[in-house]
N, C-alpha and C. Protein backbone atom coordinates (compact mmCIF):
# COMPACT_ATOMS: atom_id res chain seq x y z
N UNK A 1 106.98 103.32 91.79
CA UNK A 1 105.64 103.61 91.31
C UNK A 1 104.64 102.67 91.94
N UNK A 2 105.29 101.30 92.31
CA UNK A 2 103.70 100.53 92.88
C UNK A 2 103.62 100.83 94.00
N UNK A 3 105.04 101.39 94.62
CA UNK A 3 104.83 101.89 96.11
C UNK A 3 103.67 102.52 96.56
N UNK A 4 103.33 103.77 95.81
CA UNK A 4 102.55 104.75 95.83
C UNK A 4 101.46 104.21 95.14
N UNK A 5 100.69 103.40 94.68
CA UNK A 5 99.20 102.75 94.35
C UNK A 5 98.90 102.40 96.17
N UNK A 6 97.57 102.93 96.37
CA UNK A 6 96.89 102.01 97.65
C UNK A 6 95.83 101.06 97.01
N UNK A 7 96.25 100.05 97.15
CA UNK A 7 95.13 99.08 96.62
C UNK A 7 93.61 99.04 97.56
N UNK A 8 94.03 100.01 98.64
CA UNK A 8 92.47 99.12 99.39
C UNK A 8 91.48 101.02 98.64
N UNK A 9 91.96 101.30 97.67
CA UNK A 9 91.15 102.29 97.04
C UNK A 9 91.08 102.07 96.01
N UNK A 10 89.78 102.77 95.41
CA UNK A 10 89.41 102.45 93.77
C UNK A 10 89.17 103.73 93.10
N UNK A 11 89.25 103.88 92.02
CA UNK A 11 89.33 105.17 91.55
C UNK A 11 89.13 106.17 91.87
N UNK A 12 90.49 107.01 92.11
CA UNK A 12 91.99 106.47 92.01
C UNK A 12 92.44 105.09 93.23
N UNK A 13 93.22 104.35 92.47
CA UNK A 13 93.90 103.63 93.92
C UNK A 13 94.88 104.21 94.31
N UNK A 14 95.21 105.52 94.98
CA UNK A 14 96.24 106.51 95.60
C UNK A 14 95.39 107.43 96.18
N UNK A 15 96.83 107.97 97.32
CA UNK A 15 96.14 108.46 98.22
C UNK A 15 95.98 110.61 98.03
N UNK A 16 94.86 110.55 97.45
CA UNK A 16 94.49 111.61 97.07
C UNK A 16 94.99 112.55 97.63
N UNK A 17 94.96 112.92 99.19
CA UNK A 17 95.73 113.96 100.08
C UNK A 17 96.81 114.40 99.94
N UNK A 18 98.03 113.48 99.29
CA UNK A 18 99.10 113.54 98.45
C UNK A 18 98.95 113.58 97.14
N UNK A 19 98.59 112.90 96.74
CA UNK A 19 97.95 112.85 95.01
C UNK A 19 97.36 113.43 94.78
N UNK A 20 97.58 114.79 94.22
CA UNK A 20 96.24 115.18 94.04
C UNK A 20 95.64 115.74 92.35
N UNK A 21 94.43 115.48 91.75
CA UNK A 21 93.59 115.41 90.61
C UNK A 21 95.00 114.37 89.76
N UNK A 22 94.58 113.41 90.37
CA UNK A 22 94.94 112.01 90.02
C UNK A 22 93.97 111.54 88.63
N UNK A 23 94.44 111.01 87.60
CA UNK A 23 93.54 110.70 86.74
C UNK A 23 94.06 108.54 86.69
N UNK A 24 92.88 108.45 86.62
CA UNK A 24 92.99 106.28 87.07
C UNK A 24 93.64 105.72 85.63
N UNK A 25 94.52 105.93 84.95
CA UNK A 25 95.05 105.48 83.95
C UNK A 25 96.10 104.62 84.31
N UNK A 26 96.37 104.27 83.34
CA UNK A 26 97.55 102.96 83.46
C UNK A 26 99.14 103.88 83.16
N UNK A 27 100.31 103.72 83.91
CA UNK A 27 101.61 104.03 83.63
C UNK A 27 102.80 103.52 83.76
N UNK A 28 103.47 103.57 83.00
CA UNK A 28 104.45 102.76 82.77
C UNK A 28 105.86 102.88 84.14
N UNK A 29 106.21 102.31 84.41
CA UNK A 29 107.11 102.27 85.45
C UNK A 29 108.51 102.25 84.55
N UNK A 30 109.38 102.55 84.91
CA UNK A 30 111.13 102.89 84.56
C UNK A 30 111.65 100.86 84.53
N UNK A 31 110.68 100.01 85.10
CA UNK A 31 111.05 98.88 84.93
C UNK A 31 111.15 97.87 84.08
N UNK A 32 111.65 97.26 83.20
CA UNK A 32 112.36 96.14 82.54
C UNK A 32 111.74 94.73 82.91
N UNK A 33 111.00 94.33 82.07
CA UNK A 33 111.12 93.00 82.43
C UNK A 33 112.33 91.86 81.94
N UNK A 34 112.71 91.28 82.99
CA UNK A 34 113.74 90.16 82.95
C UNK A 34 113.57 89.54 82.13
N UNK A 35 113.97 89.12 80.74
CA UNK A 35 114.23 87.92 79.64
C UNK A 35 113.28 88.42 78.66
N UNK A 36 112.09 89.71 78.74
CA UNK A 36 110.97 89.99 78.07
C UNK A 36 111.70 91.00 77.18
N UNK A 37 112.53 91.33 76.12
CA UNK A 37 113.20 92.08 75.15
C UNK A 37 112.35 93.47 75.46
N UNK A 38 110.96 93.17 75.16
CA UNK A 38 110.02 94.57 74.78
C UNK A 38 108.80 94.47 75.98
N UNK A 39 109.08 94.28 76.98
CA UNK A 39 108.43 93.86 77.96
C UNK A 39 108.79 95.05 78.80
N UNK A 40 107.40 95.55 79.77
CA UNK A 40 108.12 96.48 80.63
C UNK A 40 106.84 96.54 82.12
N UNK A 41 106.93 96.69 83.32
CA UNK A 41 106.20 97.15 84.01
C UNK A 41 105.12 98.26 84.01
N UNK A 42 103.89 97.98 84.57
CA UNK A 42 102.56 99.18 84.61
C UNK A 42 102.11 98.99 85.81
N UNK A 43 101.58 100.27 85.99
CA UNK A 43 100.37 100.42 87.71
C UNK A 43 99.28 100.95 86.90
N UNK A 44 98.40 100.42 87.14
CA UNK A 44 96.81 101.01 86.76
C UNK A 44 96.74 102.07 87.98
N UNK A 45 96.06 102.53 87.87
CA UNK A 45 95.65 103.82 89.16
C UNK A 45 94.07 103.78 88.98
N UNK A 46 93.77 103.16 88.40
CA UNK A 46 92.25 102.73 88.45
C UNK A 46 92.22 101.83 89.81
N UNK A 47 92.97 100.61 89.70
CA UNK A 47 92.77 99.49 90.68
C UNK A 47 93.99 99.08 91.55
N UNK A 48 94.69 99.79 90.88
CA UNK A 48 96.11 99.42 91.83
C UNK A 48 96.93 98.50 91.50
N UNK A 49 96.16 97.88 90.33
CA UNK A 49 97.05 96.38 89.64
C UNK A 49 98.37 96.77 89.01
N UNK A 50 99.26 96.02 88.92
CA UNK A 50 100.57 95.96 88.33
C UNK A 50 100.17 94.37 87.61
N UNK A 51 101.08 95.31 86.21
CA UNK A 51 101.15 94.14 84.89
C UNK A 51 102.24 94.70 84.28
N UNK A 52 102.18 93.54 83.06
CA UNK A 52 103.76 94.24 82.49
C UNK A 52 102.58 94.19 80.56
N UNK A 53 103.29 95.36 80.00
CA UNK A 53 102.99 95.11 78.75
C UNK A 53 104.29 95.32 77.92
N UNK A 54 103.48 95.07 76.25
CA UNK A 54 105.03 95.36 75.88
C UNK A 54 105.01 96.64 75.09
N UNK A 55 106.25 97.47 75.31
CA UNK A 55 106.81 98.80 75.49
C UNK A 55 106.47 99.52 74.70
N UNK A 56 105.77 99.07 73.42
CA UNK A 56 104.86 99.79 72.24
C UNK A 56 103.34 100.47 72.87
N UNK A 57 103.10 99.82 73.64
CA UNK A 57 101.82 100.44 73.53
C UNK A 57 101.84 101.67 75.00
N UNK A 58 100.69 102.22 74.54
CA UNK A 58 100.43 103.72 75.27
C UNK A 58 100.20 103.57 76.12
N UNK A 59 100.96 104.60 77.03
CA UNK A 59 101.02 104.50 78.42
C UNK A 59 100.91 105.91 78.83
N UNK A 60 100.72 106.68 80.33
CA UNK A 60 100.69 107.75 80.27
C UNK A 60 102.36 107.90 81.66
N UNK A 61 102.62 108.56 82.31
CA UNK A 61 104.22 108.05 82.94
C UNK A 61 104.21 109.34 84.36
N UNK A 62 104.60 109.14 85.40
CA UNK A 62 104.54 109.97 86.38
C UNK A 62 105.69 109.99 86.81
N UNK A 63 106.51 111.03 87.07
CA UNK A 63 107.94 111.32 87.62
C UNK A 63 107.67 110.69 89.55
N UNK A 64 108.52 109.74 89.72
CA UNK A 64 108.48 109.62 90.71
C UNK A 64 109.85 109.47 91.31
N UNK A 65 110.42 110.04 92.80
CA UNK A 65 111.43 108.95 93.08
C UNK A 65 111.64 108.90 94.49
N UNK A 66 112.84 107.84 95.01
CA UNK A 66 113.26 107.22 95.94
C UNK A 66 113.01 108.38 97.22
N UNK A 67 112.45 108.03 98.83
CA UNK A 67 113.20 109.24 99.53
C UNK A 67 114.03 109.64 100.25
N UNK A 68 115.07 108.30 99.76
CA UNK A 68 116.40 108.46 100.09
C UNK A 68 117.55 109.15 98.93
């Protein structure tokens, strides 16, 4: 998921031509934070930032995967 954020864009930070009617919300990534029990990875698509929150709160989630 952070793969696909372009940071040198701002709403959306992705690349629209592929992405397309992208909405700039924050989503949760399939990732775990290490030692954080309820801790988990996010990409804003507003700015491209990655943070981690914890796993209660609302997120919106995009099927993504590997292209191998």
């Amino acid at each position: 998921l952070m793969n696909i954020a372009d940071r040198s864009k701002l709403n959306p930070a992705i690349d629209t031509t592929v992405f397309q009617n992208v909405v700039s919300y924050i989503y949760w990534s399939s990732t775990t934070i290490i030692g954080v029990e309820h801790g988990g990875w996010d990409v804003n698509f507003y700015s491209g930032g990655v943070n981690w929150s914890n796993k209660s709160t609302s997120r919106y989630i995009r099927c993504v995967r590997d292209k191998n």
